[in-house]
Protein backbone atom coordinates (compact mmCIF):
# COMPACT_ATOMS: atom_id res chain seq x y z
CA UNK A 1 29.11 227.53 144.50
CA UNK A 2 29.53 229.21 147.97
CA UNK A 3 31.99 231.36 147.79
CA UNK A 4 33.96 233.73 150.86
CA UNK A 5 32.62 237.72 150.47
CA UNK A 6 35.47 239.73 148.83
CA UNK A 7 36.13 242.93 149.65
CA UNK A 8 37.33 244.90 146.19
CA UNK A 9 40.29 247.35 146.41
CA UNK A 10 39.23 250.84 147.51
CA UNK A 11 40.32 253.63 145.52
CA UNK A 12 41.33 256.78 147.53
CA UNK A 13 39.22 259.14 145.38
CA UNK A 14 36.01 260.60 146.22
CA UNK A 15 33.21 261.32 144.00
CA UNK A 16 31.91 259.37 141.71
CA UNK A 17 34.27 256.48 140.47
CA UNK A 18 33.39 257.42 136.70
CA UNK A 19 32.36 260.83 135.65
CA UNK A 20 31.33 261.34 132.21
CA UNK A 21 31.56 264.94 130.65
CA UNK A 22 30.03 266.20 127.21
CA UNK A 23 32.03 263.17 125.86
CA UNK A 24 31.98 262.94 122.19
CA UNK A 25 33.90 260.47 120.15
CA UNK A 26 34.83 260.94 116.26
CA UNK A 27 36.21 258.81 113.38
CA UNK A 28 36.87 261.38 110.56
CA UNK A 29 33.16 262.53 109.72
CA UNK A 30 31.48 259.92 111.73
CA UNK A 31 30.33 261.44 115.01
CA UNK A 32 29.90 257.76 116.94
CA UNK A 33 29.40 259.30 120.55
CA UNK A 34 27.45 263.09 120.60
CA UNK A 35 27.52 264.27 123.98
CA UNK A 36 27.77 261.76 127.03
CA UNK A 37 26.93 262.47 130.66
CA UNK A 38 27.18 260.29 133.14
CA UNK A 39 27.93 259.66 136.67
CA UNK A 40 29.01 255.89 138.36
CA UNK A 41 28.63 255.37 142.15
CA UNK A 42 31.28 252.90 143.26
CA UNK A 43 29.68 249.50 143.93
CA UNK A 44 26.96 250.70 141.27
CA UNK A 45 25.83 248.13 138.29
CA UNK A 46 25.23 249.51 135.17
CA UNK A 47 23.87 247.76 131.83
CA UNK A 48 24.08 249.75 128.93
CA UNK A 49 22.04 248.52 125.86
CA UNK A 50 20.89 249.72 122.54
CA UNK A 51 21.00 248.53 118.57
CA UNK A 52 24.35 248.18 116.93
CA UNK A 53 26.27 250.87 116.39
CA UNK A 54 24.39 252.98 119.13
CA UNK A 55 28.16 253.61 120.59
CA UNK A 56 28.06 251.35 123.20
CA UNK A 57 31.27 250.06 122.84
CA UNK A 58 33.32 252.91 122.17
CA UNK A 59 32.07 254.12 125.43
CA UNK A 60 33.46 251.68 127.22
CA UNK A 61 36.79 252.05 125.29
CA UNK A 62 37.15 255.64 125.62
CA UNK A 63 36.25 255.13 129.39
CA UNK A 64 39.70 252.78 129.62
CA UNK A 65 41.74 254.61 127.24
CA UNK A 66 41.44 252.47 124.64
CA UNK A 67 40.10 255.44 122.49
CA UNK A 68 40.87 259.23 122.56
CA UNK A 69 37.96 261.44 123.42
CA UNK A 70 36.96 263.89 120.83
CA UNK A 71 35.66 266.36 123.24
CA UNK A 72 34.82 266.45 126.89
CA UNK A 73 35.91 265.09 129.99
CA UNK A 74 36.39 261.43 131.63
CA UNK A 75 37.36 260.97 135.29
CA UNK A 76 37.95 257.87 136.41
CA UNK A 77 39.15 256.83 139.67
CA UNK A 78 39.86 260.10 140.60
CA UNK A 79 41.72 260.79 138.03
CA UNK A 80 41.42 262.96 134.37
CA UNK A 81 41.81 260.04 131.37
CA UNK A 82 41.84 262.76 129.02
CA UNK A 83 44.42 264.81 130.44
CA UNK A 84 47.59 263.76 128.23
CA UNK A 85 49.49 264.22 131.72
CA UNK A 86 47.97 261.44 132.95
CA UNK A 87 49.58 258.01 133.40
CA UNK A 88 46.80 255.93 131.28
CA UNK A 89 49.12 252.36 131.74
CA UNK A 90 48.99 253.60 135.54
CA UNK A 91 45.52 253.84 135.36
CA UNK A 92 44.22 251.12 133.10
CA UNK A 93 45.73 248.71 135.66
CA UNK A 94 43.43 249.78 137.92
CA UNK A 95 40.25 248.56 135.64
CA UNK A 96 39.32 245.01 134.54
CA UNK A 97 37.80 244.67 131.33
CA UNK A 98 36.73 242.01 129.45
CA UNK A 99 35.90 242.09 125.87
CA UNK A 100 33.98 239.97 123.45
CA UNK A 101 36.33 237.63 122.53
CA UNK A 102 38.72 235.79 125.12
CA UNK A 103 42.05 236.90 123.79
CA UNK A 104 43.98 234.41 125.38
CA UNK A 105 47.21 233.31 125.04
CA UNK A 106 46.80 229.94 122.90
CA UNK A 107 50.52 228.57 123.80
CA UNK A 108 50.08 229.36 127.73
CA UNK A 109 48.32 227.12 129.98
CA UNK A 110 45.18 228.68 131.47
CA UNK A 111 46.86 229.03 134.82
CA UNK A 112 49.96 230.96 132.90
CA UNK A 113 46.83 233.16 131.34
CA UNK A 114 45.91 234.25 134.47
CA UNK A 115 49.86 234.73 136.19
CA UNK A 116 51.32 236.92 133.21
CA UNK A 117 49.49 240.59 133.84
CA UNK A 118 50.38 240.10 137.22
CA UNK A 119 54.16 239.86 136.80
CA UNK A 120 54.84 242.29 133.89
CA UNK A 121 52.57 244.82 134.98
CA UNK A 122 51.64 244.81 139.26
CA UNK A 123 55.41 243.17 139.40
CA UNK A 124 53.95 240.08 141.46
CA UNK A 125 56.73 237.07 142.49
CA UNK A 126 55.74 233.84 140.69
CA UNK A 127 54.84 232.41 143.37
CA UNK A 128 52.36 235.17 144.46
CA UNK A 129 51.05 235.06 140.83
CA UNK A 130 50.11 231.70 140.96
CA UNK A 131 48.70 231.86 144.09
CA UNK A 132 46.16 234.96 143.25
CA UNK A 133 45.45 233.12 139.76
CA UNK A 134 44.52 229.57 141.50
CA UNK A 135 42.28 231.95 143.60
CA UNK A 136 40.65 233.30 140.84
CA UNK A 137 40.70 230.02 139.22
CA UNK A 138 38.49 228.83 141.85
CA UNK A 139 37.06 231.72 141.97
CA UNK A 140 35.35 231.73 138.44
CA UNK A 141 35.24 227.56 138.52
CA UNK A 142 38.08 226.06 137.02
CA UNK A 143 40.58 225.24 139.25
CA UNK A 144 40.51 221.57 137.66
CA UNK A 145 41.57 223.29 134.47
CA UNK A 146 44.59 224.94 135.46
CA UNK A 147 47.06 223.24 133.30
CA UNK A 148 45.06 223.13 130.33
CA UNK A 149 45.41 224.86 127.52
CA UNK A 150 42.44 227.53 126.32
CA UNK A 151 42.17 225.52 122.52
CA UNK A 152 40.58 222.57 124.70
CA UNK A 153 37.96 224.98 126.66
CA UNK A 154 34.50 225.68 126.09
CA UNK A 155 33.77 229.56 124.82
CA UNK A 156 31.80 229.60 128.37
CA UNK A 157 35.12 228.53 129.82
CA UNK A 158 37.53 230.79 128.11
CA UNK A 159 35.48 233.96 128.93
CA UNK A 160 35.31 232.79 132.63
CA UNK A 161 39.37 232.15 132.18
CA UNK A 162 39.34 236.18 130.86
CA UNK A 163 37.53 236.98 133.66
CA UNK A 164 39.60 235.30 136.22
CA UNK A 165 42.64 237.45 134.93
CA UNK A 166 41.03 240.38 135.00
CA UNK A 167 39.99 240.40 138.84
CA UNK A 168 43.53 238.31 139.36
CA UNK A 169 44.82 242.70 138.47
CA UNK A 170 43.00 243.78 141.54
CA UNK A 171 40.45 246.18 139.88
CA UNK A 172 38.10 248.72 141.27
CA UNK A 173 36.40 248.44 138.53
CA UNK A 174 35.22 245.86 135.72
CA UNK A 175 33.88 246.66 131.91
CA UNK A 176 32.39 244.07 129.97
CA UNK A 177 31.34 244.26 126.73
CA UNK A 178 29.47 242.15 125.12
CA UNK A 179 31.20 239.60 126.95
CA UNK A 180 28.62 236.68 126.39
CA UNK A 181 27.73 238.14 122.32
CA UNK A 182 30.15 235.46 121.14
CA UNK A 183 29.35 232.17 123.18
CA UNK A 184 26.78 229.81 122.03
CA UNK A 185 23.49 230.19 124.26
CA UNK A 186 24.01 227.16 126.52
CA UNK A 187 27.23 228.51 127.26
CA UNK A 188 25.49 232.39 128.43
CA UNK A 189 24.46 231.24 131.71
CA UNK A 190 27.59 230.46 133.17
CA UNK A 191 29.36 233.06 132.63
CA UNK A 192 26.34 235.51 133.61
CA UNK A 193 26.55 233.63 137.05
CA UNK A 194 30.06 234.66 137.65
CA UNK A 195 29.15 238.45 136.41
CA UNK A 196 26.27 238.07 139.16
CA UNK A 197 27.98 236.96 142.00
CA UNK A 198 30.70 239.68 141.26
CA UNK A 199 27.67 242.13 141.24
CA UNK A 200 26.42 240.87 144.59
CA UNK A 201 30.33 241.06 146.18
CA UNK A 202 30.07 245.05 145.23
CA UNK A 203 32.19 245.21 142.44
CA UNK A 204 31.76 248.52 140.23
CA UNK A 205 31.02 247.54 136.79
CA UNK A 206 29.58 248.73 133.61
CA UNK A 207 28.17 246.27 131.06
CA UNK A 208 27.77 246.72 127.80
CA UNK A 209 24.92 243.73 126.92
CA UNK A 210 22.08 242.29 125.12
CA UNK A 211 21.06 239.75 127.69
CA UNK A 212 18.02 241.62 129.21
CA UNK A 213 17.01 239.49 131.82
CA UNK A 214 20.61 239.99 133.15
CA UNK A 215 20.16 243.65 132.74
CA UNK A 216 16.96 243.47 134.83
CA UNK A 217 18.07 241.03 138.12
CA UNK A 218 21.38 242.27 137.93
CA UNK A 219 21.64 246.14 137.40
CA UNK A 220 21.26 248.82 139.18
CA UNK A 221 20.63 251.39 136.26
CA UNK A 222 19.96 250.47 132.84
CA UNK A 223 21.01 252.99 130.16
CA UNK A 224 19.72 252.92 126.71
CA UNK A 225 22.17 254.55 123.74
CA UNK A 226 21.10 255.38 120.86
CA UNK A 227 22.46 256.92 117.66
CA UNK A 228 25.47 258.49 120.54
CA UNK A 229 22.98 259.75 123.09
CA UNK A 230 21.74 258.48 126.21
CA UNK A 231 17.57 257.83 125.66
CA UNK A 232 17.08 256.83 128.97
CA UNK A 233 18.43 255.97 132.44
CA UNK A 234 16.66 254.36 135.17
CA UNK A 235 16.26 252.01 136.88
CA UNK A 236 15.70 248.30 135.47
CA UNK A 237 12.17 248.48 136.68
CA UNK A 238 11.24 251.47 134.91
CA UNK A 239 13.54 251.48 131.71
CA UNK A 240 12.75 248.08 130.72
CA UNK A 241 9.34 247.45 131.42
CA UNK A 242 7.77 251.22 131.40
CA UNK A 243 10.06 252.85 128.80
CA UNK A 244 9.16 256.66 128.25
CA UNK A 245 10.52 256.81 125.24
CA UNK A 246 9.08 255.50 121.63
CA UNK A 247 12.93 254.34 120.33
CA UNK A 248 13.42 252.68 123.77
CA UNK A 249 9.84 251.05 122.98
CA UNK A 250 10.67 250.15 119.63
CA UNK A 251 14.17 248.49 120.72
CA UNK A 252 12.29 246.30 122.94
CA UNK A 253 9.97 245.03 120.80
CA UNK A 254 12.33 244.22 118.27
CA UNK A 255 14.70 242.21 121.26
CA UNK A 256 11.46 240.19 122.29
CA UNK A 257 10.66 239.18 118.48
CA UNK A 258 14.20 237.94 118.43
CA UNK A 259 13.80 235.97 121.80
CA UNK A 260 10.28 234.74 119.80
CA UNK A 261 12.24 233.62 116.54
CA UNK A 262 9.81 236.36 115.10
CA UNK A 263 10.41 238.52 112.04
């Protein structure tokens, strides 16, 4: 669909809109993330892949607050998430992210989904509410479901429903993770599209996938994690098709015998 450009919220900061540390990340004796740098440019795309358990995820929640840093430093937006001055309700409202599963609300319509962040937390009127969630309705495709309620939606639809009330906040920023893992594979596509177009509009984001071919048109860097380190970060170009390291090799050989139905 042809769509107006948006222009994304501007944050007043300068620098890089995520800064990354010596970030580790414990639970009891398991060391999940051992030592994370990294820098994000605003309007920047970055995939991050890897096997399970690599600590993809938890990056992404200790980037929002969702999870207390061990050790080292996060700056986002301009501002310290692990200083314990700093208003992290404040500052998560600032940063869309959507998560593997939808997490909707089952009793709300799909158009109430998308209105309810916007008047507990950014204080929005109704009627402003329902006008910036009809726009993201339409927005992500589904102004013709408005009234419906998520239990009669497709998984494709429900994640583009999450994603319509994330950008319906206003963020500078977007995190997905894994947000297409739990959709059957006829439903990937469409919500890929709508993480696409967002790409192309300049939105800042950082994706935790597995969808390579996404990783490759879409992203501006690729990072590969693995066992709580960073292996490599490039470009798509070079980390995905000329990998310098064996693991990142290996990792890709195994992803293309899945895509194969191989053992």
């Amino acid at each position: 669909m042809d769509r107006e450009a948006v222009e994304y919220p501007m944050s007043t900061a300068e620098g890089p809109v995520v800064r990354i540390t010596g970030l580790h990340k414990r639970f009891g004796a398991n060391e999940v993330l051992k030592g994370i740098d990294l820098s994000i440019a605003r309007g920047e795309v970055v995939c991050i892949i890897g096997p399970s358990g690599s600590g993809k995820s938890t990056l992404l929640r200790c980037v929002n607050g969702l999870e207390e840093a061990s050790e080292g430093s996060i700056v986002l937006l301009g501002e310290e998430v692990t200083d314990p001055d700093t208003e992290i309700d404040d500052l998560r409202s600032r940063v869309g992210m959507v998560f593997q599963l939808f997490n909707l609300f089952p009793h709300m319509s799909v158009r109430r989904n998308v209105e309810v962040g916007q008047r507990k937390v950014l204080r929005r009127s109704a009627r402003e509410a329902r006008e910036v969630a009809d726009r993201m309705l339409e927005r992500v495709g589904l102004s013709e479901k408005a009234r419906a309620k998520p239990e009669t939606l497709s998984g494709g639809q429900r994640q583009r429903v999450a994603i319509a009330r994330a950008l319906a906040m206003d963020p500078e920023i977007m995190l997905f993770d894994e947000a297409t893992s739990a959709l059957d594979p006829e439903l990937v596509g469409e919500v890929l599209e709508v993480m696409r177009e967002l790409a192309e509009e300049g939105m800042t984001m950082l994706v935790v996938t597995h969808e390579m071919g996404f990783a490759r048109r879409v992203a501006d860097r690729v990072i590969f994690l693995d066992a709580g380190l960073i292996a490599e970060d490039g470009p798509p170009d070079k980390v995905l098709v000329d990998p310098q390291s064996p693991r990142m090799r290996e990792f890709l050989s195994m992803v293309l015998q899945e895509h194969d139905g191989t053992e």
